[in-house]
C-alpha atoms as a PDB file:
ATOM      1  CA  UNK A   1      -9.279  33.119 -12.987  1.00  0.00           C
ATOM      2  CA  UNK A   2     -10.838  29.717 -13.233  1.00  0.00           C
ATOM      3  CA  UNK A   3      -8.012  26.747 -13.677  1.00  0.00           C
ATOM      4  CA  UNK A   4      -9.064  23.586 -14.716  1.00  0.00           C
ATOM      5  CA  UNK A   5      -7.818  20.909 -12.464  1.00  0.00           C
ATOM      6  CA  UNK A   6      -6.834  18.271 -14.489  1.00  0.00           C
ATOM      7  CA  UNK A   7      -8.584  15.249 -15.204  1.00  0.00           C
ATOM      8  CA  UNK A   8      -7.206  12.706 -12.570  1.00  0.00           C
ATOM      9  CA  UNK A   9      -8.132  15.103  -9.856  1.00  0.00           C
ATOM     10  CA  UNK A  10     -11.711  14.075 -10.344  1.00  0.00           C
ATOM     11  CA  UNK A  11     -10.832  10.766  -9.979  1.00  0.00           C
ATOM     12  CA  UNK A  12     -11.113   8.690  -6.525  1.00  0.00           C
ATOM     13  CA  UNK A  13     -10.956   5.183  -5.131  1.00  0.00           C
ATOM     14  CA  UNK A  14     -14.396   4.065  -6.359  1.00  0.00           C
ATOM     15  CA  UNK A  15     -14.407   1.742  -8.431  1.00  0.00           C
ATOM     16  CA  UNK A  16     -12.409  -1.871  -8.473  1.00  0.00           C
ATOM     17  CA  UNK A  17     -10.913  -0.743 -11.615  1.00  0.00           C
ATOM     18  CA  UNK A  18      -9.621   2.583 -10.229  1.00  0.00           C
ATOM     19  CA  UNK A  19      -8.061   0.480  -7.068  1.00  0.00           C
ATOM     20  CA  UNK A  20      -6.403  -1.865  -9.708  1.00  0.00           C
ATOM     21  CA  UNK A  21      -4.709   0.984 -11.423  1.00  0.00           C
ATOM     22  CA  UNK A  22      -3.925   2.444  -7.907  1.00  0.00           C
ATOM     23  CA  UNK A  23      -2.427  -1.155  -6.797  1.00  0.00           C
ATOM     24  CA  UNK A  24      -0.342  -1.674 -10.143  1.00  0.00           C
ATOM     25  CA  UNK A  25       0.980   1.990 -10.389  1.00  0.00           C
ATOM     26  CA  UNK A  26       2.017   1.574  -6.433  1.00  0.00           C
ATOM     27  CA  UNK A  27       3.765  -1.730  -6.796  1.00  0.00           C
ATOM     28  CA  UNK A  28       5.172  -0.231  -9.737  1.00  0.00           C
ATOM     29  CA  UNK A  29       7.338   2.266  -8.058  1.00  0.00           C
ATOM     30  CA  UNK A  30       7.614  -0.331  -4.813  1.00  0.00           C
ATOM     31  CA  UNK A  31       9.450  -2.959  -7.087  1.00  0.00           C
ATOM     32  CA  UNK A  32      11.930  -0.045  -8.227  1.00  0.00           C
ATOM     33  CA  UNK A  33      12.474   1.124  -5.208  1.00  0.00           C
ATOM     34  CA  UNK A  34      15.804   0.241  -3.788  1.00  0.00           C
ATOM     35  CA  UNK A  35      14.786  -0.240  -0.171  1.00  0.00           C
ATOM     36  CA  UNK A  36      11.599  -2.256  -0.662  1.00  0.00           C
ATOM     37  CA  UNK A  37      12.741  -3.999  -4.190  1.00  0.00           C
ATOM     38  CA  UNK A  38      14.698  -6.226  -2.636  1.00  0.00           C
ATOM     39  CA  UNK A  39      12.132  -7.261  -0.233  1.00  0.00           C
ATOM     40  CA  UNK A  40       9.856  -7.775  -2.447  1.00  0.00           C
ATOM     41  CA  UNK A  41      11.921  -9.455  -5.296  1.00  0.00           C
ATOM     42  CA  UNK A  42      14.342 -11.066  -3.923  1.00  0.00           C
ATOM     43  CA  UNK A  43      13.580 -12.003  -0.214  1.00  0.00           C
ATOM     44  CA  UNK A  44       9.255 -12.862  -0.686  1.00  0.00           C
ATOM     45  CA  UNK A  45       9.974 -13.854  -4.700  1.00  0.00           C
ATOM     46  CA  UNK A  46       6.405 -12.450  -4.978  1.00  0.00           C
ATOM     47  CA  UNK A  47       4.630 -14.134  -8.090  1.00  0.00           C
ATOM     48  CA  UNK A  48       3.350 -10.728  -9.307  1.00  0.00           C
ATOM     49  CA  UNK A  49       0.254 -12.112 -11.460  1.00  0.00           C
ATOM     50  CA  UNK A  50      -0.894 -13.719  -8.323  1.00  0.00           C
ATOM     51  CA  UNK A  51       0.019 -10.629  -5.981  1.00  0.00           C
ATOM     52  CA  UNK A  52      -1.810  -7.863  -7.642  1.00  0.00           C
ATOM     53  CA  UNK A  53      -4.959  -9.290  -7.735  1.00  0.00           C
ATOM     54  CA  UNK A  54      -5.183 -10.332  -4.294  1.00  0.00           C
ATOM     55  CA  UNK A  55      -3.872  -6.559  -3.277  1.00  0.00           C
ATOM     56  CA  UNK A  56      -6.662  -5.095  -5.617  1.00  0.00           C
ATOM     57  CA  UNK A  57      -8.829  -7.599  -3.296  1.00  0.00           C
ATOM     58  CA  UNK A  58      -7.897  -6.419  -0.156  1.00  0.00           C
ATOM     59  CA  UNK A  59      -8.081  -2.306  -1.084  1.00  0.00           C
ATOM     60  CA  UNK A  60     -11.940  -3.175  -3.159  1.00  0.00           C
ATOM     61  CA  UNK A  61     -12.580  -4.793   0.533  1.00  0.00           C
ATOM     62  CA  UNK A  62     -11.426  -1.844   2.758  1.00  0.00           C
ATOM     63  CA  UNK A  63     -12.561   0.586   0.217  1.00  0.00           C
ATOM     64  CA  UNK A  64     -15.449  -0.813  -1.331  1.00  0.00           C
ATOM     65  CA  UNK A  65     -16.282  -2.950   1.246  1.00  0.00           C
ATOM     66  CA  UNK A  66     -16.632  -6.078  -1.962  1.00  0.00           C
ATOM     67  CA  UNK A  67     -16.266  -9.406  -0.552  1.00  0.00           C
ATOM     68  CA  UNK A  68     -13.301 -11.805  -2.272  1.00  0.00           C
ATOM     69  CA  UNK A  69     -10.536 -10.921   0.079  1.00  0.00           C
ATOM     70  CA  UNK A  70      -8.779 -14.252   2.135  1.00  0.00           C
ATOM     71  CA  UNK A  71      -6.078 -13.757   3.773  1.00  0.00           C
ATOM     72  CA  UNK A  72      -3.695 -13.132   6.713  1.00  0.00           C
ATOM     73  CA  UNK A  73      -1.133  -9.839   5.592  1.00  0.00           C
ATOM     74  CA  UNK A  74       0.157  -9.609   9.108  1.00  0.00           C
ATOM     75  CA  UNK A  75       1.066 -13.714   9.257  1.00  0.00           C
ATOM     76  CA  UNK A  76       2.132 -13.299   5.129  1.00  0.00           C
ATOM     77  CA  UNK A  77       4.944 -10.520   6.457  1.00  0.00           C
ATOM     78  CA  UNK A  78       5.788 -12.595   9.253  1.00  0.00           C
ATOM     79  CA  UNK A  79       7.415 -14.808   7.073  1.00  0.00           C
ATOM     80  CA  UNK A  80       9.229 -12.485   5.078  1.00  0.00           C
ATOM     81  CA  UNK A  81      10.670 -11.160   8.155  1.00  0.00           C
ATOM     82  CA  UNK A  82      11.745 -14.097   9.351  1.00  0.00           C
ATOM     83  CA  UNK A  83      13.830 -14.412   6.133  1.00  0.00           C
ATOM     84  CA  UNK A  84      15.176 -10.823   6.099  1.00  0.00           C
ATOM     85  CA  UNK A  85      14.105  -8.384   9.068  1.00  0.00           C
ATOM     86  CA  UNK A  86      11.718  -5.625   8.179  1.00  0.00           C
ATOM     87  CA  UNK A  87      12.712  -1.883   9.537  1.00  0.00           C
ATOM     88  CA  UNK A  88      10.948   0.770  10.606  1.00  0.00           C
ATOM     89  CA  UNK A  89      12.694   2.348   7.080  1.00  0.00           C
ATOM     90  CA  UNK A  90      10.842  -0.133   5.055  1.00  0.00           C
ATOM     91  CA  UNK A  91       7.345   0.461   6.421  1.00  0.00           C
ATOM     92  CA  UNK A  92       7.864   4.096   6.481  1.00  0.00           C
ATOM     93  CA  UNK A  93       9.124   4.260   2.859  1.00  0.00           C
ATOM     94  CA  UNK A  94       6.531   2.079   2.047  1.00  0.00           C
ATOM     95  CA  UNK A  95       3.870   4.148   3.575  1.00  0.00           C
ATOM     96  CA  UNK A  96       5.656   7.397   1.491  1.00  0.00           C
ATOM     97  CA  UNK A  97       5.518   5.675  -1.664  1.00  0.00           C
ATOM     98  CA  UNK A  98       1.603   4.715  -1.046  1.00  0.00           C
ATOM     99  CA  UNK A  99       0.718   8.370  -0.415  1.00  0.00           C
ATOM    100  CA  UNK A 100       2.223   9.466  -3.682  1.00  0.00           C
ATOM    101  CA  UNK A 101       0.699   7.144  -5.377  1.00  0.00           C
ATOM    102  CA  UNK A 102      -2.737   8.174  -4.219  1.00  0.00           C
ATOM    103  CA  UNK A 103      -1.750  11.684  -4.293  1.00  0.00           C
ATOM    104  CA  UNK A 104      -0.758  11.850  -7.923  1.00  0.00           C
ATOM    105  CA  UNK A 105      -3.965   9.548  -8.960  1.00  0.00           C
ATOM    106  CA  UNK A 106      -6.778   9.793  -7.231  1.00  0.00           C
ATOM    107  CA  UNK A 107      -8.577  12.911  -4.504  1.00  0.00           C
ATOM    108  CA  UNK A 108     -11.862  12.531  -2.457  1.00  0.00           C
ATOM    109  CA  UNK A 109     -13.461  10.189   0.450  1.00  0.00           C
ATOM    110  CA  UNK A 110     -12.046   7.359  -0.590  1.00  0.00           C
ATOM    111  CA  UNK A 111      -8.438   8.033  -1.256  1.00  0.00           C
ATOM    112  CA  UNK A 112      -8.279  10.251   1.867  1.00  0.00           C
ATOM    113  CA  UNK A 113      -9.677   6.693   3.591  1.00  0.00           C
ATOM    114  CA  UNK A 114      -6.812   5.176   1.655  1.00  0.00           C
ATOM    115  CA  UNK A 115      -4.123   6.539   3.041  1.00  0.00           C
ATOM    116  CA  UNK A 116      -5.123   6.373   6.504  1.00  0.00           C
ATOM    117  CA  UNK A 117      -5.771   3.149   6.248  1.00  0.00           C
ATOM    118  CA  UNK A 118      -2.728   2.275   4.610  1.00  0.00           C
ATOM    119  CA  UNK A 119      -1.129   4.285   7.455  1.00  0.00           C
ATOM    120  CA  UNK A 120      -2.649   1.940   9.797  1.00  0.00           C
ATOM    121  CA  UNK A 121      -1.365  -1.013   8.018  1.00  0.00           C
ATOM    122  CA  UNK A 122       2.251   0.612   8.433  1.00  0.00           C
ATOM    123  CA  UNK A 123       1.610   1.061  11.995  1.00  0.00           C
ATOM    124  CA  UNK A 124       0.443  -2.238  12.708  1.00  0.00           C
ATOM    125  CA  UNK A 125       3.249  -4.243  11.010  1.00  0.00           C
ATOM    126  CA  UNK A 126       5.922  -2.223  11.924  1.00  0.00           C
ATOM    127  CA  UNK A 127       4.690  -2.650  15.272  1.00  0.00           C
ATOM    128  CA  UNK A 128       4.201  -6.302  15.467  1.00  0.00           C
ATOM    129  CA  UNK A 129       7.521  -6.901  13.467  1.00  0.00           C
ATOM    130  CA  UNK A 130      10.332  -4.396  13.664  1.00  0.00           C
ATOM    131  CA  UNK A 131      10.145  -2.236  16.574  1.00  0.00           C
ATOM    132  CA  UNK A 132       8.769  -1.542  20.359  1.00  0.00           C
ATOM    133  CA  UNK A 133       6.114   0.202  20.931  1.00  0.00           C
ATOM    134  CA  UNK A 134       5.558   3.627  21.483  1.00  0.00           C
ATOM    135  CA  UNK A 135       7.199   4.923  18.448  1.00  0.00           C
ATOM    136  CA  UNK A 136       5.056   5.784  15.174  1.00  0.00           C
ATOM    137  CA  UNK A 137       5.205   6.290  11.549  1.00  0.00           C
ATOM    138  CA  UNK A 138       4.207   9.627   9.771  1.00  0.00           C
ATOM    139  CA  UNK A 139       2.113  10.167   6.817  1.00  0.00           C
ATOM    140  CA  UNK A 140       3.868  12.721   4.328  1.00  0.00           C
END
């Protein structure tokens, strides 16, 4: 018996529209979330009309490989953390939250590349800011 799948299963990461939705339905849930809220909210007071376009930016750049990016995410969380200390917790629920979001949206090449990229961007802030090395972050 032949199910349709439906529609958003034929849906990837290939457009800069498609990452836009992907970005605002992800910060979405981040902003509720009661671990990374805060963070977010509170600690970075992130100006959310300037945010989400320059986090569409960066995924059309890794994804898409369209030019527009500038910046520094690594040096941008440094100062957050020096404000209030990023966990391994925060980068792992925020890692969680990412593949969800991707999970529930989009499938193919690019949202597979998605979340492993987006696991690498765990992995490489929660290494540089909250915790020695040798330990890692899981995706799922």
């Amino acid at each position: 018996m032949d199910v349709d799948l439906p529609r958003w299963r034929d849906r990837d990461l290939d457009s800069v529209e498609e990452i836009a939705e992907m970005v605002r339905r992800f910060y979405a849930d981040v902003v509720q979330d009661p671990l990374l809220g805060p963070m977010f909210d509170d600690v970075a007071q992130v100006d959310w009309s300037e945010h989400l376009p320059k986090l569409t930016a960066f995924w059309s750049r890794i994804l898409l490989s369209v030019p527009g990016y500038e910046g520094n995410p690594l040096r941008a969380h440094s100062l957050v953390h020096a404000q209030a200390a990023f966990t391994d917790a925060h980068f792992q629920r925020w890692l969680d939250l990412f593949i969800d979001t991707v999970d529930v949206g989009w499938h193919g090449p690019r949202a597979e590349h998605a979340k492993v990229f987006a696991q690498r961007v765990a992995e490489v802030h929660a290494r540089a800011l909250s915790r020695p090395a040798g330990l890692r972050l899981v995706a799922g």
